[in-house]
N, C-alpha and C. Protein backbone atom coordinates (compact mmCIF):
# COMPACT_ATOMS: atom_id res chain seq x y z
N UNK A 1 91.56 94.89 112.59
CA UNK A 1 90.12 94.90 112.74
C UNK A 1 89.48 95.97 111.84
N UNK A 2 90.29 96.96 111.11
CA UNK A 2 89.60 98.68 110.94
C UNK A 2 89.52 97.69 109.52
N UNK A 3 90.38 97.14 108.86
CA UNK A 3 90.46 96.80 107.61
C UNK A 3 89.23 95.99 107.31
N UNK A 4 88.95 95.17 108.53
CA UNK A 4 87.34 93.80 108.33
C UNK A 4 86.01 95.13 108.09
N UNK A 5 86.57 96.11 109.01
CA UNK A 5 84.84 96.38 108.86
C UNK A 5 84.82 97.30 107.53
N UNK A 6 85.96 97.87 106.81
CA UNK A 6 85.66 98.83 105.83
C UNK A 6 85.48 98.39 104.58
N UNK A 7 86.29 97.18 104.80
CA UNK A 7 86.18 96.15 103.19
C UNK A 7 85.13 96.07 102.70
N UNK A 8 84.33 95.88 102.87
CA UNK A 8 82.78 96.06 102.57
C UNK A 8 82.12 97.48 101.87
N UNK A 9 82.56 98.97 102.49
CA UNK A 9 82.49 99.86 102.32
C UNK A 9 83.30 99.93 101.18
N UNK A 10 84.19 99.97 101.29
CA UNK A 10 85.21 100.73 100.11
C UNK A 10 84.81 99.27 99.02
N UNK A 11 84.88 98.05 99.11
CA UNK A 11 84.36 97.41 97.69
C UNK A 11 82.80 97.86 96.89
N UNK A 12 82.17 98.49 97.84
CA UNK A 12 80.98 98.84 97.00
C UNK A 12 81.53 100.28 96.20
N UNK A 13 82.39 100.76 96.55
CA UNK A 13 82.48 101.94 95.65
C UNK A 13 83.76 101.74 94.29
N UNK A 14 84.02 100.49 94.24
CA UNK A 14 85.36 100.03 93.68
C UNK A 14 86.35 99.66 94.37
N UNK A 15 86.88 100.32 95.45
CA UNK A 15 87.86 99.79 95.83
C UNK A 15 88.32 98.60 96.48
N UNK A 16 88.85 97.70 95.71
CA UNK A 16 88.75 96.61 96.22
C UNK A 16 89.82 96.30 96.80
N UNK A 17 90.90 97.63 96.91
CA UNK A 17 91.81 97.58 97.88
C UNK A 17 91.78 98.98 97.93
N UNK A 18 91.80 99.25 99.35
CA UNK A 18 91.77 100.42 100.09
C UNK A 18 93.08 101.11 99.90
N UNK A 19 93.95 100.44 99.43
CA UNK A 19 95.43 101.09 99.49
C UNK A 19 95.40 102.59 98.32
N UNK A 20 94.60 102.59 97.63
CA UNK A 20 94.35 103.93 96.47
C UNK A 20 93.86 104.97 97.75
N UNK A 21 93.12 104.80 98.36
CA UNK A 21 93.14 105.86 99.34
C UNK A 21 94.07 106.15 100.51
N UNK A 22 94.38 105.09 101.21
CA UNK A 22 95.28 105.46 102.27
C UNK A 22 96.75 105.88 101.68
N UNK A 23 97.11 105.37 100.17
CA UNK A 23 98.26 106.05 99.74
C UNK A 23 98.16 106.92 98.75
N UNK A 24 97.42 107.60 98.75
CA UNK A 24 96.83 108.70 97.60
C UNK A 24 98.43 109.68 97.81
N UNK A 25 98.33 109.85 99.10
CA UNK A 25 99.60 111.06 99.05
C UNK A 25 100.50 110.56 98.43
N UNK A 26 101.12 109.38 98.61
CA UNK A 26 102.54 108.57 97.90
C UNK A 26 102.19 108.58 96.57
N UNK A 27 100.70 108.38 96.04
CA UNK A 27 100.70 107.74 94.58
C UNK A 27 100.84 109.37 93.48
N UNK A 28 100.40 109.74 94.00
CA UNK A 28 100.43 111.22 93.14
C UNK A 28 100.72 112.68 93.95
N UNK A 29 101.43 112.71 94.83
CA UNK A 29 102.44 113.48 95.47
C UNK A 29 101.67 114.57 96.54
N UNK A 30 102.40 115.00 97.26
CA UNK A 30 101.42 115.77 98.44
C UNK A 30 100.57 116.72 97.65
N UNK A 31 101.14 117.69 97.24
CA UNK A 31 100.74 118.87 96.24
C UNK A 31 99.13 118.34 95.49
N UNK A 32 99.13 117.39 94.90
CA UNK A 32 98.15 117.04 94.24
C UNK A 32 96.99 116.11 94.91
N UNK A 33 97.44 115.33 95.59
CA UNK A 33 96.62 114.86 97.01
C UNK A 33 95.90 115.86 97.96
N UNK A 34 96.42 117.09 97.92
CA UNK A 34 95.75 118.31 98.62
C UNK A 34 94.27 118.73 98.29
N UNK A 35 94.69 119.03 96.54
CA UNK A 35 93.53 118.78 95.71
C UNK A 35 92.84 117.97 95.34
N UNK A 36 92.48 116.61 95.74
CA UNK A 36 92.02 115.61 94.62
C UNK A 36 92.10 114.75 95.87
N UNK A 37 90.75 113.86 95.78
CA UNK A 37 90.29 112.78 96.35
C UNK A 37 89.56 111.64 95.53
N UNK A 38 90.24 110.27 95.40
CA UNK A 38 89.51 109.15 94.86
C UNK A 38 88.06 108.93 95.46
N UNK A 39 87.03 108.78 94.65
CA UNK A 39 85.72 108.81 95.08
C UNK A 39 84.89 107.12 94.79
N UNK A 40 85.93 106.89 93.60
CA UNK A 40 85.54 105.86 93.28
C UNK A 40 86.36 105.01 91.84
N UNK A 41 86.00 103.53 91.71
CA UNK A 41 86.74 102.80 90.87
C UNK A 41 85.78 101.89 89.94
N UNK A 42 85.01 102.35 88.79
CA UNK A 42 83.94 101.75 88.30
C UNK A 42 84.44 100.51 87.68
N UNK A 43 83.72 99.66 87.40
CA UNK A 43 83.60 97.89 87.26
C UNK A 43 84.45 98.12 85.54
N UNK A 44 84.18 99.35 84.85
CA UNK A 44 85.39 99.67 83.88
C UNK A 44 86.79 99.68 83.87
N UNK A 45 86.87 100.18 85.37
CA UNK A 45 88.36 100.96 85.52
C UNK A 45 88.31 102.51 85.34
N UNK A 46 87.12 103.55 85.44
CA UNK A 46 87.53 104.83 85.67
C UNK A 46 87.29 105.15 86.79
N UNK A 47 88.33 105.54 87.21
CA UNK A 47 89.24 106.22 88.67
C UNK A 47 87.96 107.70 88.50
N UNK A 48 86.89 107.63 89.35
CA UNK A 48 86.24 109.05 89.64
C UNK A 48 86.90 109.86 90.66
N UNK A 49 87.55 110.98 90.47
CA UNK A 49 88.34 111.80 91.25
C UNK A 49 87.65 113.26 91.43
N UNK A 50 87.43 113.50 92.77
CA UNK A 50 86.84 114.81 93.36
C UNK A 50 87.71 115.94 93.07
N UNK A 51 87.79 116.92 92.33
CA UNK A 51 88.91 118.02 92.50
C UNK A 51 88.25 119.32 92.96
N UNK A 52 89.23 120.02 93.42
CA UNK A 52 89.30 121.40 93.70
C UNK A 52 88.74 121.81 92.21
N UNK A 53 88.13 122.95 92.19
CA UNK A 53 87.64 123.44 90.94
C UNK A 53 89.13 123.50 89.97
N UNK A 54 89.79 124.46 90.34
CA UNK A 54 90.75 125.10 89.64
C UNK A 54 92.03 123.89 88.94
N UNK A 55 91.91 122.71 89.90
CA UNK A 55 93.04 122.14 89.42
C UNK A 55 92.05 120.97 88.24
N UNK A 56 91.08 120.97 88.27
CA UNK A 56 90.34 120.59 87.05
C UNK A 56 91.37 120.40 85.62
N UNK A 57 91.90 121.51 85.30
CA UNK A 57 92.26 121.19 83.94
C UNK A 57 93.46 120.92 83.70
N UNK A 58 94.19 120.65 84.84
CA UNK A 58 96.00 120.45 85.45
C UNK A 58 96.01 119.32 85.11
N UNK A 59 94.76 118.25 86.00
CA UNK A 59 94.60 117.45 86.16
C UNK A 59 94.09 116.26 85.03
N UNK A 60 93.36 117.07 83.66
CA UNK A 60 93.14 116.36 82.92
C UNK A 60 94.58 116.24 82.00
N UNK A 61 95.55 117.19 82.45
CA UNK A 61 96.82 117.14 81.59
C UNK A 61 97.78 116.48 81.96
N UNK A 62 97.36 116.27 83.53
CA UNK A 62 98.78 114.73 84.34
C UNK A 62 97.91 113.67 83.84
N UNK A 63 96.74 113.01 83.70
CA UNK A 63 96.21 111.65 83.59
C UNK A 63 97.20 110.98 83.00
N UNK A 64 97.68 110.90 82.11
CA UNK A 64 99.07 109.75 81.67
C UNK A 64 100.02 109.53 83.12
N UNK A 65 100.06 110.81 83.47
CA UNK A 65 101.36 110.23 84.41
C UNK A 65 100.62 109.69 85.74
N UNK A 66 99.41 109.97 85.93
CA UNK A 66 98.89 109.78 86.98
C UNK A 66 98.16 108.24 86.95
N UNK A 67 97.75 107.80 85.56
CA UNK A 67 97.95 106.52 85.41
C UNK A 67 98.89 105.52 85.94
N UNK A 68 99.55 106.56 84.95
CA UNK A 68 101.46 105.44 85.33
C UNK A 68 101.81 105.50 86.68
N UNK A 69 101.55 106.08 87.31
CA UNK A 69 101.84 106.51 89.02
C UNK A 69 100.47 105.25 89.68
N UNK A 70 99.57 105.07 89.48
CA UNK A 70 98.46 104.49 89.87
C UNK A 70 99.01 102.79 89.19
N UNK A 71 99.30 102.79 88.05
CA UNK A 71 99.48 101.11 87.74
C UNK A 71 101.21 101.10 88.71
N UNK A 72 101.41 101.36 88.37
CA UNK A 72 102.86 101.31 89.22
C UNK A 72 102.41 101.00 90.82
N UNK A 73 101.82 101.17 91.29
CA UNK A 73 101.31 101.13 92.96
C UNK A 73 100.52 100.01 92.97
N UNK A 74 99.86 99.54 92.07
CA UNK A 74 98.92 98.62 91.87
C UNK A 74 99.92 97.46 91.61
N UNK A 75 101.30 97.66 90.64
CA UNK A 75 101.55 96.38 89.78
C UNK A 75 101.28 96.39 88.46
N UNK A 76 99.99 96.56 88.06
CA UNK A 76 99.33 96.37 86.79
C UNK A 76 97.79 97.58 86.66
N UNK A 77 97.28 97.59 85.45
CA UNK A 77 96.65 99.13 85.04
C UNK A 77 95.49 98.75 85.82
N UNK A 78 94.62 98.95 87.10
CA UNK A 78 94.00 98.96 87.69
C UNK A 78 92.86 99.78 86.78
N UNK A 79 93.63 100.88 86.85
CA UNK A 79 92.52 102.21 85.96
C UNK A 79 92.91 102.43 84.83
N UNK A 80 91.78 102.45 83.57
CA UNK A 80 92.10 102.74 82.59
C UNK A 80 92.05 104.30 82.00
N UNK A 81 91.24 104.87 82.68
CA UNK A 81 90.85 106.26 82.92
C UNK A 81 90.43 106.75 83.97
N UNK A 82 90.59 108.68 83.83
CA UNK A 82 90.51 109.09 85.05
C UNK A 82 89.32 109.88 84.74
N UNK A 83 87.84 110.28 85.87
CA UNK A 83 86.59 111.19 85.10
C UNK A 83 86.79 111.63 86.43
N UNK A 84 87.14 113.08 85.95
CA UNK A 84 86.96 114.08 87.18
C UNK A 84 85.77 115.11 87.56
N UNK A 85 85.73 115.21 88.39
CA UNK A 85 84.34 115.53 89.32
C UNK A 85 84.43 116.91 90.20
N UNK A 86 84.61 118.32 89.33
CA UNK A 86 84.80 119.14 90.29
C UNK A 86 83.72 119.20 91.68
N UNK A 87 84.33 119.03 92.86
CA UNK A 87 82.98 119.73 94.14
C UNK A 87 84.47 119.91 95.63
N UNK A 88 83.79 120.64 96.48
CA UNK A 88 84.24 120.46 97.40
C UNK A 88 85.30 118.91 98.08
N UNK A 89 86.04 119.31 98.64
CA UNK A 89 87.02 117.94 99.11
C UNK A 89 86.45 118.09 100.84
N UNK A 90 86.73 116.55 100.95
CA UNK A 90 86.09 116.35 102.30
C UNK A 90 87.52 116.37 102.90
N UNK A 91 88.68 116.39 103.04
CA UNK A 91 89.72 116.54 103.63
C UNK A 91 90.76 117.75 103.14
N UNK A 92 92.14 117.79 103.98
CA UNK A 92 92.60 118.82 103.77
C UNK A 92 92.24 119.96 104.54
N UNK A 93 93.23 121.19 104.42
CA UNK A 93 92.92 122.26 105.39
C UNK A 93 91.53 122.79 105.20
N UNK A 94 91.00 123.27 106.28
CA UNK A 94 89.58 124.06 106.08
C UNK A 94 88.65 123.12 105.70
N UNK A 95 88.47 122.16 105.69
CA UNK A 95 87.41 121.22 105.55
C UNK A 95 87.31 120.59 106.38
């Protein structure tokens, strides 16, 4: 039933499968899931990702692998790029 009512939600922001969020930890590893939340999946294919300030520039240096980690979960290249978005994370400790 949780899946009928969100489908709606998560396709207006891109996701047209919810599985990029509920497996964020599996797709790009706890450590980096700590930092970094999918925000969104534009009608392009760029993956908008929320980061912690600091891991900002870590993060523009995994995008290859974090691609390859993201088409690999998908099957095929879902995202063609990643545009990151330093602000606050809505999950994780202290939030």
């Amino acid at each position: 039933m949780v899946p009928k009512l969100t489908r709606s939600v998560f396709r207006d922001r891109g996701f047209h499968q919810a599985s990029i969020l509920t497996n964020w930890t599996d797709i790009v590893g706890k450590e980096m899931a700590a930092k970094s939340c999918p925000e969104k999946i534009s009608r392009e294919g760029v993956l908008i990702l929320r980061v912690d300030g600091p891991v900002a520039l870590e993060l523009q240096h995994l995008e290859p692998q974090l691609l390859e980690r993201i088409a690999t979960h998908f099957g095929y290249r879902a995202v063609s790029r990643i545009s990151i978005r330093q602000g606050p994370l809505s999950h994780g400790e202290g939030t």
